[in-house]
C-alpha atoms as a PDB file:
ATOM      1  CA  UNK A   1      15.768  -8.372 -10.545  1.00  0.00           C
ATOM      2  CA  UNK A   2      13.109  -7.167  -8.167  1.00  0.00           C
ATOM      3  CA  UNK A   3      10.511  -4.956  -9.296  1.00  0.00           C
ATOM      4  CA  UNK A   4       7.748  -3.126  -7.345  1.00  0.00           C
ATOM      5  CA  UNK A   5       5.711  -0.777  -9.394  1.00  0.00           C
ATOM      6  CA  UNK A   6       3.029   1.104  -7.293  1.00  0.00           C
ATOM      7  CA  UNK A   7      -0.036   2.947  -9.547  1.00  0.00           C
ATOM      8  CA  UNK A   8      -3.197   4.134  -8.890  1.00  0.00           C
ATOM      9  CA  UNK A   9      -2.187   7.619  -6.034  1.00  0.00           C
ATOM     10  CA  UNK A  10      -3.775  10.927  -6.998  1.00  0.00           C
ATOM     11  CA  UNK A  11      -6.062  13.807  -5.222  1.00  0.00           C
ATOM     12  CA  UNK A  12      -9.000  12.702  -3.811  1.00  0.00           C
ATOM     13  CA  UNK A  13     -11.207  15.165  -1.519  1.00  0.00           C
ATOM     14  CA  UNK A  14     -11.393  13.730   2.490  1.00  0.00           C
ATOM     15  CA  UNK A  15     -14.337  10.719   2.604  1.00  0.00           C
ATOM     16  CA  UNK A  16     -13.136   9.803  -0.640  1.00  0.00           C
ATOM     17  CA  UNK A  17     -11.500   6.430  -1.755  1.00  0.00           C
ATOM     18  CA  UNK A  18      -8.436   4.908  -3.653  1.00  0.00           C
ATOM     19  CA  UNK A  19      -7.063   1.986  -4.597  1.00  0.00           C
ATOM     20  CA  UNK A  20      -3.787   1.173  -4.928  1.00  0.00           C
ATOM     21  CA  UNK A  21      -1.673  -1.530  -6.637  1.00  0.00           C
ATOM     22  CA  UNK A  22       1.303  -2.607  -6.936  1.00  0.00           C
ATOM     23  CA  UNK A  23       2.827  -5.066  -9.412  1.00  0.00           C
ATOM     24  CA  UNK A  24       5.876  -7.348  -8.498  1.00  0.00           C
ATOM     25  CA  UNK A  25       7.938  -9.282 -10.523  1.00  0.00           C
ATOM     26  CA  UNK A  26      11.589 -10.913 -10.276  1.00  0.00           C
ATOM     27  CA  UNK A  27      11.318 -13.201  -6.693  1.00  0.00           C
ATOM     28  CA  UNK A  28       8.665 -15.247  -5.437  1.00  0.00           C
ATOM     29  CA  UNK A  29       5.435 -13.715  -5.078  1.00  0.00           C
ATOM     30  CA  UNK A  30       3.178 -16.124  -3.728  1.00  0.00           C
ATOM     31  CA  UNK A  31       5.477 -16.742  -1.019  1.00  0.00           C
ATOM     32  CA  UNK A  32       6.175 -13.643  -0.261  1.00  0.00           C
ATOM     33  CA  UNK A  33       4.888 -11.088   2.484  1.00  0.00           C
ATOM     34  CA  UNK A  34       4.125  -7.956   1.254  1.00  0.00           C
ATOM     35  CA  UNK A  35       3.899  -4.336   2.660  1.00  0.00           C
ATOM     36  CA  UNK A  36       2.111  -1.069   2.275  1.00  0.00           C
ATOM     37  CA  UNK A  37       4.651   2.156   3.954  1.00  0.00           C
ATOM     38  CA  UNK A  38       3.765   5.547   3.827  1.00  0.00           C
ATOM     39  CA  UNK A  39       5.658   8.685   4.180  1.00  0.00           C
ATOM     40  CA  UNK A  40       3.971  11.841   4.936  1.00  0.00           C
ATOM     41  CA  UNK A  41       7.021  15.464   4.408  1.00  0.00           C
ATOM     42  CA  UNK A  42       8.990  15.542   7.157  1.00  0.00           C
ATOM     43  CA  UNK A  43       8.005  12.384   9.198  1.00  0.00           C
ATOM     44  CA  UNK A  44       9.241   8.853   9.439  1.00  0.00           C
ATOM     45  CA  UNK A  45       8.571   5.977   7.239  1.00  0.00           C
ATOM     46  CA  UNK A  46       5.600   4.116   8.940  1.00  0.00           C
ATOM     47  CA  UNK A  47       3.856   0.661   7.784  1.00  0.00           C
ATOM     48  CA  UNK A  48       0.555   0.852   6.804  1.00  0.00           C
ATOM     49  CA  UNK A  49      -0.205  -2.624   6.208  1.00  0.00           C
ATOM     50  CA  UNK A  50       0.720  -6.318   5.726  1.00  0.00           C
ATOM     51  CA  UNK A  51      -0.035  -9.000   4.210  1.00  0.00           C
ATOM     52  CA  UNK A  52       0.783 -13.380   4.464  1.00  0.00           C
ATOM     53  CA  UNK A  53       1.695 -15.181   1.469  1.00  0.00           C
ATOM     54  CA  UNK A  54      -1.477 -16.777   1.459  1.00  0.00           C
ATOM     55  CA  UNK A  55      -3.508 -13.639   2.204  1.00  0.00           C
ATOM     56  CA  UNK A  56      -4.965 -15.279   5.401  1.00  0.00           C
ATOM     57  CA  UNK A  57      -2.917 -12.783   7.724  1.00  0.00           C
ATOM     58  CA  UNK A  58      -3.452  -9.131   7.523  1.00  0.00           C
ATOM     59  CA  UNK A  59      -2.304  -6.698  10.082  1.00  0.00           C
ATOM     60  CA  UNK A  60      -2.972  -2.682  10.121  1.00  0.00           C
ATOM     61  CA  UNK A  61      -1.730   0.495  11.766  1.00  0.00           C
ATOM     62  CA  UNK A  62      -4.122   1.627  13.874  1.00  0.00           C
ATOM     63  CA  UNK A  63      -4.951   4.745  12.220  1.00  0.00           C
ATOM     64  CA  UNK A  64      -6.095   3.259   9.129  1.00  0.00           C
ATOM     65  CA  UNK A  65      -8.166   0.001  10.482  1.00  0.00           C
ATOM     66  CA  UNK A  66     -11.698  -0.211   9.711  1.00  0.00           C
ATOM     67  CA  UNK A  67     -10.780   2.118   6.524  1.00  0.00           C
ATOM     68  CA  UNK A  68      -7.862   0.510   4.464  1.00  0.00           C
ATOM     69  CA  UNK A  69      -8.199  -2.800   3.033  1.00  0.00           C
ATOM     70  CA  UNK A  70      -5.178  -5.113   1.738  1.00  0.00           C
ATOM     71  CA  UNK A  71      -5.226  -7.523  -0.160  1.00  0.00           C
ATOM     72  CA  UNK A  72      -3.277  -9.771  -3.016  1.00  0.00           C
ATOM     73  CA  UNK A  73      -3.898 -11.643  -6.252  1.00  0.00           C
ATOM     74  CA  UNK A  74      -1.045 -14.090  -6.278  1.00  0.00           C
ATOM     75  CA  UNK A  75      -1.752 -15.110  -9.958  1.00  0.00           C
ATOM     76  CA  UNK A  76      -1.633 -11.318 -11.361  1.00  0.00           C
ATOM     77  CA  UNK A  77       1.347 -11.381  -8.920  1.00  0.00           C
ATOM     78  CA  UNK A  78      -0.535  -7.559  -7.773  1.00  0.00           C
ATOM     79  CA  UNK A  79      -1.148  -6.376  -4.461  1.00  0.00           C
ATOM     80  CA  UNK A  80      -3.920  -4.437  -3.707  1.00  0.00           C
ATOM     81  CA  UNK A  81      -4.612  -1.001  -0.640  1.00  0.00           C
ATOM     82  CA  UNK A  82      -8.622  -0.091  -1.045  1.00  0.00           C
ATOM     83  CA  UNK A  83      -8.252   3.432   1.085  1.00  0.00           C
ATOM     84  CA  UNK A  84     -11.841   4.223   2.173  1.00  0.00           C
ATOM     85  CA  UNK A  85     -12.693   7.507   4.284  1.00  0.00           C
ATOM     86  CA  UNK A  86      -9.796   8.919   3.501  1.00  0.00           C
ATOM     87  CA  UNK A  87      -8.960  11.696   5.806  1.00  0.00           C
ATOM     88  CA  UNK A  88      -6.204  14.648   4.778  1.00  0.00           C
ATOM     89  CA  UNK A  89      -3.793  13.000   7.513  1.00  0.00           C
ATOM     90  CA  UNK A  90      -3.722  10.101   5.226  1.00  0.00           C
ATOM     91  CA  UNK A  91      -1.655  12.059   2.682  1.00  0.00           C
ATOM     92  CA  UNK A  92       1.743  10.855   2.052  1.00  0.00           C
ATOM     93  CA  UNK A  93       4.023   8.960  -0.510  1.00  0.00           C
ATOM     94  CA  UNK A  94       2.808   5.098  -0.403  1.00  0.00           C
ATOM     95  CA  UNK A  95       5.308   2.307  -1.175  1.00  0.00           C
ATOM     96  CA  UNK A  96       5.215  -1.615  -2.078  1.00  0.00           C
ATOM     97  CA  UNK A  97       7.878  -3.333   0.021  1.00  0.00           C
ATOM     98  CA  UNK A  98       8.786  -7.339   0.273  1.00  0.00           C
ATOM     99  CA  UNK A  99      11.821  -8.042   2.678  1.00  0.00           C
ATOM    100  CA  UNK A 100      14.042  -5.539   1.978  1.00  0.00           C
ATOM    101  CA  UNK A 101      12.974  -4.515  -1.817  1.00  0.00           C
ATOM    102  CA  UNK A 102      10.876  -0.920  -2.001  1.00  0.00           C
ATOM    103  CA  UNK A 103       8.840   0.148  -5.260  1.00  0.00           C
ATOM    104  CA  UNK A 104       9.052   4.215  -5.970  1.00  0.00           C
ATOM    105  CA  UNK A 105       6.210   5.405  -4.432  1.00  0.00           C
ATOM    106  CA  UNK A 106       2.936   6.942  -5.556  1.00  0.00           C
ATOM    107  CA  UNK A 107       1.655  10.114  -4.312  1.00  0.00           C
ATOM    108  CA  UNK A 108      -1.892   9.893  -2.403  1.00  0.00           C
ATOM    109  CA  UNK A 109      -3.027  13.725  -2.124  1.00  0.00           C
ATOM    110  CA  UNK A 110      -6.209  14.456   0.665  1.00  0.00           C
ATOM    111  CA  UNK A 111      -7.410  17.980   0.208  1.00  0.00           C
ATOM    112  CA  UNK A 112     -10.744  19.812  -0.345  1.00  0.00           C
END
């Protein structure tokens, strides 16, 4: 069956960085698209950022361009978020999602 297991959230102070992953097994991997969603208490689901099968198309919510970075390593079958600049609006639960498969979250905490 699918699997999406994200690691690597925590509490970092604002400016700081993280990197997320976000291991997938049970469907196609290498040719599959693959998602970064966050979900900050009491708001809406929102995309963060996505990624091509071949890693050649990336596209970004606006309020994390220029900071957030994804990226894939089809033969550790791991996806990849580098969060730089973090700011404390950037705090919310962030998921792994391919089609319409979701991994369990990991917590990404922005406070001084």
């Amino acid at each position: 069956q699918v699997q999406l297991v994200e690691s690597g959230g925590g509490l970092v102070q604002p400016g700081g960085s993280l990197t997320l992953s976000c291991a997938a097994s049970g469907f196609a991997f290498s040719w599959s698209t693959m998602s970064w969603y966050r979900q900050a208490p009491g708001k809406e689901r929102d995309m963060v950022a996505s990624l091509n099968d071949l890693g050649n198309r990336k596209n970004y919510a606006d309020s994390v361009k220029g900071r957030f970075t994804i990226s894939r390593d089809n033969a550790k079958n791991t996806m990849y978020l580098q969060m730089n600049s973090l700011k404390v609006e950037d705090t919310a639960v962030y998921y792994c999602s391919t089609a319409n498969y979701w991994g369990q979250g990991t917590q990404v905490t922005v406070s001084s």
